[in-house]
Protein backbone atom coordinates (compact mmCIF):
# COMPACT_ATOMS: atom_id res chain seq x y z
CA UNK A 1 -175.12 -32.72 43.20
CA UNK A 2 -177.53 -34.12 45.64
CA UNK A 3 -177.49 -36.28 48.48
CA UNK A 4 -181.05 -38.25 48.25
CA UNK A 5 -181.15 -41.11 50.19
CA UNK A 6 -179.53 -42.66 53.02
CA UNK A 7 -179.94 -45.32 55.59
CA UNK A 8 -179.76 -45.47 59.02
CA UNK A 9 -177.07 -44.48 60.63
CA UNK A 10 -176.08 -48.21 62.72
CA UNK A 11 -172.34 -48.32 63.08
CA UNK A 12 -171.41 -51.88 61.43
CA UNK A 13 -173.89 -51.80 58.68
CA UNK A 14 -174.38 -50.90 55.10
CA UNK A 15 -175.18 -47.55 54.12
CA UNK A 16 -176.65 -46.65 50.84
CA UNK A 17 -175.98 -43.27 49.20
CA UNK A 18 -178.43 -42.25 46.42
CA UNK A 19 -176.96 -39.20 44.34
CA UNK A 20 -177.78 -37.08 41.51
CA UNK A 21 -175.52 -36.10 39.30
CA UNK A 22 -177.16 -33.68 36.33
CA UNK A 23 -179.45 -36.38 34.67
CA UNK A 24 -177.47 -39.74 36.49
CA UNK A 25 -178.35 -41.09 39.72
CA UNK A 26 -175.37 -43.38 41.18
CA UNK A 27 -176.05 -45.65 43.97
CA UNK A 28 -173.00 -46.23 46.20
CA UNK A 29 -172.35 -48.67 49.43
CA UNK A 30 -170.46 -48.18 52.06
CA UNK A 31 -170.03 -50.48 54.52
CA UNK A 32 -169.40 -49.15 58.10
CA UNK A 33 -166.80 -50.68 61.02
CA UNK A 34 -167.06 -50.22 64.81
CA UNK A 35 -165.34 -46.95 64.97
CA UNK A 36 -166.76 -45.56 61.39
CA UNK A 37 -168.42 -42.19 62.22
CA UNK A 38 -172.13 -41.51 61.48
CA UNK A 39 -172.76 -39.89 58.26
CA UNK A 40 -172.82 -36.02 57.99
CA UNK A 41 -175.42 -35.12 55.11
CA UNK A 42 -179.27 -34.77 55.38
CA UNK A 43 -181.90 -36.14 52.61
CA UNK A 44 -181.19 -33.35 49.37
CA UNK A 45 -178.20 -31.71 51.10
CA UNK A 46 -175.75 -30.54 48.35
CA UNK A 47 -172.48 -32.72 48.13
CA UNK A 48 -168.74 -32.36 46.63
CA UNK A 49 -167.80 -35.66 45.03
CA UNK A 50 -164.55 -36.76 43.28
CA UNK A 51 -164.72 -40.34 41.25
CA UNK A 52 -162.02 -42.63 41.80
CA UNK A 53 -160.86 -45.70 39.94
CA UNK A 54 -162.44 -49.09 40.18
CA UNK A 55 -166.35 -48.07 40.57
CA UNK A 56 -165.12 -45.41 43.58
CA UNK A 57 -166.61 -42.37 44.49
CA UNK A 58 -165.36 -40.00 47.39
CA UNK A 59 -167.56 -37.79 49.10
CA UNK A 60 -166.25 -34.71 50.78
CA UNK A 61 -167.61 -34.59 54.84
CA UNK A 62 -168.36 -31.24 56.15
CA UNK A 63 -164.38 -31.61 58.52
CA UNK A 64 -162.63 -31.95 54.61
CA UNK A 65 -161.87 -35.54 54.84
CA UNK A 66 -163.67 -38.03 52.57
CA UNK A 67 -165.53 -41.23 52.84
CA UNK A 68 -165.13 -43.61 49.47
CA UNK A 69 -167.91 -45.57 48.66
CA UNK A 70 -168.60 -48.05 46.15
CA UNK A 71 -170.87 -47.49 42.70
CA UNK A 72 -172.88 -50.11 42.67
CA UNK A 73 -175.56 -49.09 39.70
CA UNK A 74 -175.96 -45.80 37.71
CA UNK A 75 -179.50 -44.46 36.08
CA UNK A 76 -180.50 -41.68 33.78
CA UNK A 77 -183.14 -39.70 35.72
């Protein structure tokens, strides 16, 4: 699993995961408050994942908690 794109890091914005997943890539949203944190992973880092119901995915942050973010389109690489 790899982390491959991300966009800035502006607290109140959208930010847009792009991760590979053997031969998927999911793109997933999540949309950031005033107190969200600033994401932990780097362009290619690896990344532990669990998929929830609904379209959710939860990605595991480097302090154990998670951050659920929303599939919004899946590709075959």
């Amino acid at each position: 699993m790899i982390i491959s794109g991300l966009a800035a890091p502006i607290p109140g914005k959208l930010y847009v995961f792009q991760i590979q997943l053997d031969d998927l890539v999911y793109f997933a949203e999540h949309r950031a408050g005033k107190r969200s944190y600033k994401p932990d992973w780097v362009v290619n880092d690896p990344i532990d994942l669990r998929f929830g119901k609904d379209n959710r995915m939860f990605l595991k942050r480097a302090d154990g908690k998670e951050l659920e973010v929303l599939i919004v389109k899946k590709v075959r690489h």
